[in-house]
N, C-alpha and C. Protein backbone atom coordinates (compact mmCIF):
# COMPACT_ATOMS: atom_id res chain seq x y z
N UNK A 1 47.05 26.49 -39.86
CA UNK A 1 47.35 25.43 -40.80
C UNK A 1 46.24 24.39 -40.72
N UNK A 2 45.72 24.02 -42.01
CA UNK A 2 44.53 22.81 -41.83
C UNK A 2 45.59 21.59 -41.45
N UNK A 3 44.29 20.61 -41.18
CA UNK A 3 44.90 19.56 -40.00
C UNK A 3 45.41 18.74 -41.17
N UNK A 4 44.58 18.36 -42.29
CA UNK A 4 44.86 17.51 -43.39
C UNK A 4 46.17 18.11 -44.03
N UNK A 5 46.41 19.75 -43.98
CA UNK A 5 48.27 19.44 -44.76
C UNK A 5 49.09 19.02 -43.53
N UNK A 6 48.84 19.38 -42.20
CA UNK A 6 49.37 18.75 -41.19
C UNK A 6 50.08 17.47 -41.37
N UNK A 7 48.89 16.61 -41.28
CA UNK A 7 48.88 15.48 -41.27
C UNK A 7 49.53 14.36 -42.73
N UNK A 8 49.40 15.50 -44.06
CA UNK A 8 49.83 15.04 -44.95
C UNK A 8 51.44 15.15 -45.09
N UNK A 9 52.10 16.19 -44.11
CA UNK A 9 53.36 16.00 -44.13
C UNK A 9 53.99 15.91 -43.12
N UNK A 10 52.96 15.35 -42.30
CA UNK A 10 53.54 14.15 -40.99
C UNK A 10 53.99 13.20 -41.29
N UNK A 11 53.49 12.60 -42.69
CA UNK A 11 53.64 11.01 -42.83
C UNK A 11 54.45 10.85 -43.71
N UNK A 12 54.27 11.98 -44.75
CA UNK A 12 55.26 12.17 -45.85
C UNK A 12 56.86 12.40 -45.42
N UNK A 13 56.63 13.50 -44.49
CA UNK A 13 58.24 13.96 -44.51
C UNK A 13 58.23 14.21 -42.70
N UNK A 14 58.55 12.82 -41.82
CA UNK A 14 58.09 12.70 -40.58
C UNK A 14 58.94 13.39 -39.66
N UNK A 15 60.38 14.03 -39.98
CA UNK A 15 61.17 14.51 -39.34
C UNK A 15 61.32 16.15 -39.61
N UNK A 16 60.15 16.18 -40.32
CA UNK A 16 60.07 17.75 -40.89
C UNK A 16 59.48 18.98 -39.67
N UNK A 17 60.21 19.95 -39.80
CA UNK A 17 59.26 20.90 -38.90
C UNK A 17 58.69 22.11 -39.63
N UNK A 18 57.43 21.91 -38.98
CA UNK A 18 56.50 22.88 -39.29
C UNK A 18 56.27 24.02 -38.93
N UNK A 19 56.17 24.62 -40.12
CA UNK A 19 56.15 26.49 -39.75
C UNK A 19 54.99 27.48 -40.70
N UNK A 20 54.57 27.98 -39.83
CA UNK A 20 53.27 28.69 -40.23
C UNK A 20 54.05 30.00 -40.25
N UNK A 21 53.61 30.62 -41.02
CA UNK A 21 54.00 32.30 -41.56
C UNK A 21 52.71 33.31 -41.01
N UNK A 22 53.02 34.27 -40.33
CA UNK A 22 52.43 34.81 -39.93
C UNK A 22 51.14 35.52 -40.77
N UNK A 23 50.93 35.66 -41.83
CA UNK A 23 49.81 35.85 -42.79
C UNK A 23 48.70 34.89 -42.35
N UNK A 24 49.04 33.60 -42.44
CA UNK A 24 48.03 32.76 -42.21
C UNK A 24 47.94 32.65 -40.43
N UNK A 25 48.32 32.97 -39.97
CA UNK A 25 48.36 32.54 -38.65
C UNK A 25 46.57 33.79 -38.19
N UNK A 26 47.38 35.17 -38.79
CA UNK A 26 46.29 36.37 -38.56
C UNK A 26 45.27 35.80 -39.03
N UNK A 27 45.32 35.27 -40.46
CA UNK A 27 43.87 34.79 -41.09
C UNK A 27 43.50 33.95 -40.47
N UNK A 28 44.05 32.60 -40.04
CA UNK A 28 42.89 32.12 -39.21
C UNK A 28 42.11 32.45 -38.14
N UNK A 29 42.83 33.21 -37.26
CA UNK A 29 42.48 33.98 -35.89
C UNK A 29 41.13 34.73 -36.37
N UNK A 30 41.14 36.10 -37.62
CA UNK A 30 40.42 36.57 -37.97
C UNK A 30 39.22 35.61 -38.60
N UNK A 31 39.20 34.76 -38.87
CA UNK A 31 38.12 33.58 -39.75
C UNK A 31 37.82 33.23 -37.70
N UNK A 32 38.30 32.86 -37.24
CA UNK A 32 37.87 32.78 -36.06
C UNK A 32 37.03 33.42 -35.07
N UNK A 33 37.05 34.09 -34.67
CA UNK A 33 36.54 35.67 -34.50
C UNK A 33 35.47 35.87 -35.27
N UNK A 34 35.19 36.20 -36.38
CA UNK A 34 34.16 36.02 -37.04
C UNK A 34 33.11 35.07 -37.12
N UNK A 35 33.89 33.56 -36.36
CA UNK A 35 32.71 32.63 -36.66
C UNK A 35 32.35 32.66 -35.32
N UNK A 36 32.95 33.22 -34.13
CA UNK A 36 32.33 33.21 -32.81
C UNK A 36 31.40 34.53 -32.69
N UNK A 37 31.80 35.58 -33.78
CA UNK A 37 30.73 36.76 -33.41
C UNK A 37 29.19 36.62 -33.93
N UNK A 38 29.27 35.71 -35.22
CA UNK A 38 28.23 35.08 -35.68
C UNK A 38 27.63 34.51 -35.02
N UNK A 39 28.19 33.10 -34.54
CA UNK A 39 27.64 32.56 -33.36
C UNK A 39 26.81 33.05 -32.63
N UNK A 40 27.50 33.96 -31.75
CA UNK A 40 27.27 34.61 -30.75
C UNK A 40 25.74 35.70 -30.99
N UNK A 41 25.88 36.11 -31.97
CA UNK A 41 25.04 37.01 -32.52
C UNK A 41 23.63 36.20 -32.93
N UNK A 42 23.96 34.98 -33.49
CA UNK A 42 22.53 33.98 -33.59
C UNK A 42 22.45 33.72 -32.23
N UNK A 43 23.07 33.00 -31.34
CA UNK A 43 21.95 33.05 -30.28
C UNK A 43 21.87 33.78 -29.12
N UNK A 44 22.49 34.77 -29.18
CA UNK A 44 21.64 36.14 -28.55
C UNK A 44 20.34 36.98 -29.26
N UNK A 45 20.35 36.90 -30.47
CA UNK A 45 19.46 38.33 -31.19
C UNK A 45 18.90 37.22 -32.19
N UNK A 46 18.91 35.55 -32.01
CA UNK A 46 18.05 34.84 -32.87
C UNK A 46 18.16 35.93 -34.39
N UNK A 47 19.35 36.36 -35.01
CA UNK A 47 18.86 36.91 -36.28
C UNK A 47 20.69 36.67 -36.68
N UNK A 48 20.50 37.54 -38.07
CA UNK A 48 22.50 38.00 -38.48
C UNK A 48 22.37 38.96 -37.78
N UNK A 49 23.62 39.28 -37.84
CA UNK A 49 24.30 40.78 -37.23
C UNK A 49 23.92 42.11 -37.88
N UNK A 50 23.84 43.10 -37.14
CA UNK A 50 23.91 44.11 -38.08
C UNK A 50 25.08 45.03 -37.68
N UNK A 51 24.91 46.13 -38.71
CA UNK A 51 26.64 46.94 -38.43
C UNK A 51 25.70 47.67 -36.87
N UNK A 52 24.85 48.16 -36.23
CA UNK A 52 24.85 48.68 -35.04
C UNK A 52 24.75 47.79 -33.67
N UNK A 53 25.13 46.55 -34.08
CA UNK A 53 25.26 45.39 -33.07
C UNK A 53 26.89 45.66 -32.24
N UNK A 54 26.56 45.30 -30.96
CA UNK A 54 28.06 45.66 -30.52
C UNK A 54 29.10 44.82 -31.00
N UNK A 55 28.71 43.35 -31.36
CA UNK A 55 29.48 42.73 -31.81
C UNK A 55 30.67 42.74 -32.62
N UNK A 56 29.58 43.79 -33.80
CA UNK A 56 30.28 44.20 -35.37
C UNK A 56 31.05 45.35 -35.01
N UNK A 57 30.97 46.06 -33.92
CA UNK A 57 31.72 47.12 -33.36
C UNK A 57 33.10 46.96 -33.33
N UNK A 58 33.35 45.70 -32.25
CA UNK A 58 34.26 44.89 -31.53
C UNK A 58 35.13 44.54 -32.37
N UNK A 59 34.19 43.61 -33.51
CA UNK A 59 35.06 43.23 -34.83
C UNK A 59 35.84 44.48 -35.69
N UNK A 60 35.36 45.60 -35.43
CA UNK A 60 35.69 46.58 -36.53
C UNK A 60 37.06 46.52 -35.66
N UNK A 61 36.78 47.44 -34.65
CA UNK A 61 37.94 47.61 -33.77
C UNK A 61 39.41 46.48 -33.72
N UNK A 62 39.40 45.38 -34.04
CA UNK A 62 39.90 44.26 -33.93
C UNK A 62 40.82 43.73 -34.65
N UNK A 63 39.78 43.81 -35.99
CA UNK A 63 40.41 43.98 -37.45
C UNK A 63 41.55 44.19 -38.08
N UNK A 64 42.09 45.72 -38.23
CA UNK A 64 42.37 46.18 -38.66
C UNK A 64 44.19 46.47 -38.09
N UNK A 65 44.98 46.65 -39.15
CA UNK A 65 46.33 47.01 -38.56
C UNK A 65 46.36 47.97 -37.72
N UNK A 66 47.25 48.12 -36.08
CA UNK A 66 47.14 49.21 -35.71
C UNK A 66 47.89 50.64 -36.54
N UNK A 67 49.05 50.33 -37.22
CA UNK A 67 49.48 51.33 -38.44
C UNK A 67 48.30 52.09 -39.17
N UNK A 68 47.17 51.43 -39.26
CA UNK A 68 46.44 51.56 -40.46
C UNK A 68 45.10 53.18 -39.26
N UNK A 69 45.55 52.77 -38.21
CA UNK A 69 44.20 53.32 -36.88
C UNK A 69 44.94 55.07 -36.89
N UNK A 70 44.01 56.15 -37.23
CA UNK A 70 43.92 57.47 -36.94
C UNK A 70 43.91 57.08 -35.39
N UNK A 71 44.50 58.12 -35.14
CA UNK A 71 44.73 58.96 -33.48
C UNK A 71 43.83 58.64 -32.92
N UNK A 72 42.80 59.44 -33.38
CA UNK A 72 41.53 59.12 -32.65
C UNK A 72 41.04 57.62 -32.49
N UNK A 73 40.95 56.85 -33.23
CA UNK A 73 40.73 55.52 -33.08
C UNK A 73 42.03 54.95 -32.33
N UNK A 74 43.06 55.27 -31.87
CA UNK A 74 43.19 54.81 -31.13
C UNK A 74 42.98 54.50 -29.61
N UNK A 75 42.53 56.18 -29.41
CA UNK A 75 41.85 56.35 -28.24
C UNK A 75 40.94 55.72 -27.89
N UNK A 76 40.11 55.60 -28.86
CA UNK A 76 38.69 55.37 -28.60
C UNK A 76 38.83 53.51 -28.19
N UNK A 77 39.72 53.01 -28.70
CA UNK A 77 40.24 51.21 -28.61
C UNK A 77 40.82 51.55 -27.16
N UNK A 78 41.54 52.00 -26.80
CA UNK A 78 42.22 52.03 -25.41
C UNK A 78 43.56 52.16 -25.41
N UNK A 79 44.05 52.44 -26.62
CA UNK A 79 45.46 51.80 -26.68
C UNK A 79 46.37 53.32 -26.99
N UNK A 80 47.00 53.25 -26.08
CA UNK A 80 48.29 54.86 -26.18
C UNK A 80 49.01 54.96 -27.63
């Protein structure tokens, strides 16, 4: 949740409780993640990422619903 609707219905409606829906909760995490692999990727390799960077690997792996992961990819993540 941005801080500004936060904050806009802190003041507005002060006895209200706040609830984030899990859609946005994933999206920010994922917008997150992304801005630390970037990061990370400028100042290690001084460049962008490319798809054979381990980074973008990590992210692939990460991503994605586990429903959505063939057998094999699951193996290959670690996960039974």
């Amino acid at each position: 949740m941005s801080t500004s609707y936060r904050a806009a219905v802190g003041t507005s409606v002060p006895h209200a409780t706040i609830v984030v829906d899990h859609f946005h909760v994933v999206q920010l995490a994922n917008k997150m993640l992304s801005t630390v692999r970037r990061r990370t990727t400028a100042t290690l390799r001084s460049r962008r990422g490319r798809a054979t960077d381990s980074e973008w690997r990590t992210r692939c792996r990460l991503l994605p619903n586990r429903e959505d992961l063939a057998e094999k990819q699951l193996r290959r993540c670690g996960t039974p």
